[in-house]
Each structure stands twice: as C-alpha cells, then as structure tokens.
C-alpha atoms as a PDB file:
ATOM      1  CA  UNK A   1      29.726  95.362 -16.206  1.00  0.00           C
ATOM      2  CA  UNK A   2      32.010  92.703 -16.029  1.00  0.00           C
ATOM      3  CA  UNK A   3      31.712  90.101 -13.018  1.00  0.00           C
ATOM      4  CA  UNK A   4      34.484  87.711 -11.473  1.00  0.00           C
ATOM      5  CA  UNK A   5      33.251  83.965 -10.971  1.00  0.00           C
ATOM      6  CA  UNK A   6      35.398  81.350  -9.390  1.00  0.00           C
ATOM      7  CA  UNK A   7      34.570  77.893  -9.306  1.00  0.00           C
ATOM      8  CA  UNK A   8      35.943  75.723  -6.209  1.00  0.00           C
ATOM      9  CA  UNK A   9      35.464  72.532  -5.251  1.00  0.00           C
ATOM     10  CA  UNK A  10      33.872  71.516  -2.344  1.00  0.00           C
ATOM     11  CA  UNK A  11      36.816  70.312  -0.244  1.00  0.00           C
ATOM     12  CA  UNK A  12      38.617  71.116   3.170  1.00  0.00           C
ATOM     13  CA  UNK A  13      40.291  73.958   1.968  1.00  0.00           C
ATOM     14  CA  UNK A  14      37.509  75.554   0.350  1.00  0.00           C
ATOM     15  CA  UNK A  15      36.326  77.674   2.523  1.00  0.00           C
ATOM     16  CA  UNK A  16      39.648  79.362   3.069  1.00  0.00           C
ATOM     17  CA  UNK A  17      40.310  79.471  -0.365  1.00  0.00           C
ATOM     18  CA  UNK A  18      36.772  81.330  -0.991  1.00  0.00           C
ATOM     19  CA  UNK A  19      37.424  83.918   1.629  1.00  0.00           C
ATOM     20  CA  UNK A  20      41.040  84.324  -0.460  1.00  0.00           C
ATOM     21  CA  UNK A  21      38.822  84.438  -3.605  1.00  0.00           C
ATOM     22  CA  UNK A  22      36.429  87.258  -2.292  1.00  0.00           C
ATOM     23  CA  UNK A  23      39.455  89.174  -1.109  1.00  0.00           C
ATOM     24  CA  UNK A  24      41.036  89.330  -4.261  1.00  0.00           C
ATOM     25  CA  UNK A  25      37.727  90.493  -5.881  1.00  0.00           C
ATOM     26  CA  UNK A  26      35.768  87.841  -6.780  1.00  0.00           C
ATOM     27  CA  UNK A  27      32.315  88.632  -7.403  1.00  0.00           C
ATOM     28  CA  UNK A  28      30.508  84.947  -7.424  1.00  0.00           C
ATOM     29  CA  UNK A  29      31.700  82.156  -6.078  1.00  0.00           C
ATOM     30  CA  UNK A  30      29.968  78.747  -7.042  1.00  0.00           C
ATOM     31  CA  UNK A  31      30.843  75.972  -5.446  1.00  0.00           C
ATOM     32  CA  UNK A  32      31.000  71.935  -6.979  1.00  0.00           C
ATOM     33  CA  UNK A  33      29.569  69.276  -5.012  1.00  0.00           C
ATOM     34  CA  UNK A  34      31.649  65.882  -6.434  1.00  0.00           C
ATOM     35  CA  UNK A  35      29.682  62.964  -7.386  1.00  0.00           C
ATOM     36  CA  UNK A  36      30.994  59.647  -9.000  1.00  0.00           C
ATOM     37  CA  UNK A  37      30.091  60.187 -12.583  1.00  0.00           C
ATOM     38  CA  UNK A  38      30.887  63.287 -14.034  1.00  0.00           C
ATOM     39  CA  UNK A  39      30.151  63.088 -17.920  1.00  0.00           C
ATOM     40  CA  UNK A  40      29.700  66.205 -18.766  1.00  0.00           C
ATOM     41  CA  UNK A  41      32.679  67.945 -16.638  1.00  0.00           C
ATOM     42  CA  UNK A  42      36.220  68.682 -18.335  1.00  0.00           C
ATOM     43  CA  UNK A  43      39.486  67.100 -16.649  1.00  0.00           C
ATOM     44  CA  UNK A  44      40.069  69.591 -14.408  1.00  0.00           C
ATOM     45  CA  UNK A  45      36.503  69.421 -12.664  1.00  0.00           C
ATOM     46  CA  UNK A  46      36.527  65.502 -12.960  1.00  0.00           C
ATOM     47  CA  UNK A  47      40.094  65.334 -11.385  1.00  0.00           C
ATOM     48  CA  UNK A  48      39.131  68.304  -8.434  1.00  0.00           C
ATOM     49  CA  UNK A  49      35.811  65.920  -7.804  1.00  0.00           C
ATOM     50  CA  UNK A  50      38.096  62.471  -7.697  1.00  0.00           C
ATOM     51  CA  UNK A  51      40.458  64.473  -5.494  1.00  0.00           C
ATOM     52  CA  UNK A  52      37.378  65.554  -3.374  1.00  0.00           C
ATOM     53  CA  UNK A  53      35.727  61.878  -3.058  1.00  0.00           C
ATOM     54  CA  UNK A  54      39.092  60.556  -2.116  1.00  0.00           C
ATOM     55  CA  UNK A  55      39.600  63.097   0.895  1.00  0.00           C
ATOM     56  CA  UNK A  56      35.803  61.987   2.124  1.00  0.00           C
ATOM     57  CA  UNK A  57      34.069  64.943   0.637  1.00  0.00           C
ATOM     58  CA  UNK A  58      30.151  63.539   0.638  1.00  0.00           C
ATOM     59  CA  UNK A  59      26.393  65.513   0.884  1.00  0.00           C
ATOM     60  CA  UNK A  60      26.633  66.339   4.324  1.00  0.00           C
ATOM     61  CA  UNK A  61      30.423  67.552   4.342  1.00  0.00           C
ATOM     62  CA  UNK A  62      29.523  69.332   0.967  1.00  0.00           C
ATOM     63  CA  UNK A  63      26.948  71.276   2.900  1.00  0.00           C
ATOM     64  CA  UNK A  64      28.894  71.669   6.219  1.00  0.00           C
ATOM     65  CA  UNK A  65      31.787  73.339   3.666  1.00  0.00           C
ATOM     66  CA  UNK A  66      29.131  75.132   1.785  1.00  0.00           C
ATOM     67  CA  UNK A  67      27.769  77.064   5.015  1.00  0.00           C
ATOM     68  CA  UNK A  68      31.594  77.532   6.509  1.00  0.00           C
ATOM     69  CA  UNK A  69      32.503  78.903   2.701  1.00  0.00           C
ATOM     70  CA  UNK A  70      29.319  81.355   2.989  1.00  0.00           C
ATOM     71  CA  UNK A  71      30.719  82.100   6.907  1.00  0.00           C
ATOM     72  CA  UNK A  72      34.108  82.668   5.188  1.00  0.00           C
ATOM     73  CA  UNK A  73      33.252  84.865   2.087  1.00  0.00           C
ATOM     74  CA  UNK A  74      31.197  87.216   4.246  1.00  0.00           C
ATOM     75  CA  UNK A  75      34.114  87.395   7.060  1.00  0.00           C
ATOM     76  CA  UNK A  76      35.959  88.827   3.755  1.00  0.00           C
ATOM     77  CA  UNK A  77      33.444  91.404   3.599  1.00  0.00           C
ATOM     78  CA  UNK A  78      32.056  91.142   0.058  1.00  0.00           C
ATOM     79  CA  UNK A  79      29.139  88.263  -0.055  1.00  0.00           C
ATOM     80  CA  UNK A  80      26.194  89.926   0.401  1.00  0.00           C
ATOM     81  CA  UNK A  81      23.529  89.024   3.320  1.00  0.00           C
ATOM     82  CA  UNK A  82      20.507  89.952   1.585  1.00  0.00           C
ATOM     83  CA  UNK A  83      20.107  88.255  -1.031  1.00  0.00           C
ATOM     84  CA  UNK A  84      17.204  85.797  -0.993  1.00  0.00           C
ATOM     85  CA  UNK A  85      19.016  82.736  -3.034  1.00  0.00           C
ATOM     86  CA  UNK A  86      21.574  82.638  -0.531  1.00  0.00           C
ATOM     87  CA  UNK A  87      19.122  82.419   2.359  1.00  0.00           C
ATOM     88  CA  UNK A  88      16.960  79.958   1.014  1.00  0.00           C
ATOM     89  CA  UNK A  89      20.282  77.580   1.062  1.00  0.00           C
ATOM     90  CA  UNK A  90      21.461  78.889   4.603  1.00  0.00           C
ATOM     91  CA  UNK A  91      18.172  77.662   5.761  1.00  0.00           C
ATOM     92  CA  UNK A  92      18.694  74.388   3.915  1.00  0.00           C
ATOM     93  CA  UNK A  93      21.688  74.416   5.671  1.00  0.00           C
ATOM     94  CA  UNK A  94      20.375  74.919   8.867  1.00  0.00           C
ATOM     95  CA  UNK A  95      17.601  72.516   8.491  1.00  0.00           C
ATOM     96  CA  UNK A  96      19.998  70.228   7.393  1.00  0.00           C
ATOM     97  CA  UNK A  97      22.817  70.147  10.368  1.00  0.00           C
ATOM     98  CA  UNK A  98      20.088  70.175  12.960  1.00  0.00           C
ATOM     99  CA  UNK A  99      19.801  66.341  12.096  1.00  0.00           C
END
C-alpha cells in the first residue's frame, strides 16, 4: 500500500498548512525542527530551517507548533488518536508547556 508523507517545517504556518496536508490525503506528516547546522540536509530543508530561525522558530515554539499541528491534523479528521507514538509526544508536550 502506498502512503503519502509530507515534510513541513516547523514554522507559523505549519500548522495550517498540515491540516491542508491531511485534507488533501496525506497519510504522515513529519515535521522539521531547524537548528543552526544542517550538514546533512539538501537546500531546500537548509533554506526552510534558515527561513524558520529567522522568523524566531526555537525548541519551545517548535513544540508549541508541533502540538497546534497535531490539534490541526486531527481537526482535519485523518490523524489518528490512538496511536501510542503520538501520545508519548503529546505528553512531552504537555509536560513541556506546563513550565
């Protein structure tokens, strides 16, 4: 079976751009966190993580967008809520903004 997996950026649009993503049938979304010194990435991943730097995107804004881009995909009706991956991170996430 073939899957669809888009790749975003963690940025300010992200989230609406996930829920777009899921929408249109995307079956995975995984989501870049930008750090300074991106060796191994291609252009495109090194520019989208410059681009996200510049616009203030660090850990805790990369895991406020994560949880709104989880909030988002599952508005679209297509993430699912069980699975045990994703909850281990929500709780991260949780743990994480109560600070």
């Amino acid at each position: 079976m073939k899957r669809l997996s888009i790749y975003l950026m963690a940025g300010k649009k992200t989230p609406e751009l996930a829920a777009a993503a899921v929408a249109g049938g995307a079956d995975l979304l995984e989501l870049g966190f930008p750090f300074s010194d991106p060796l191994a990435d291609g252009p495109v991943i090194r520019l989208a993580g410059e681009r996200a730097l510049a616009e203030g995107m660090r850990t805790q804004a990369c895991l406020d967008c994560l949880a709104e881009t989880l909030w988002s995909a599952q508005r679209a009706g297509r993430m699912p809520d069980e699975d045990a991956y994703l909850e281990r991170i929500r709780e991260r996430i949780r743990r994480s903004s109560r600070h």
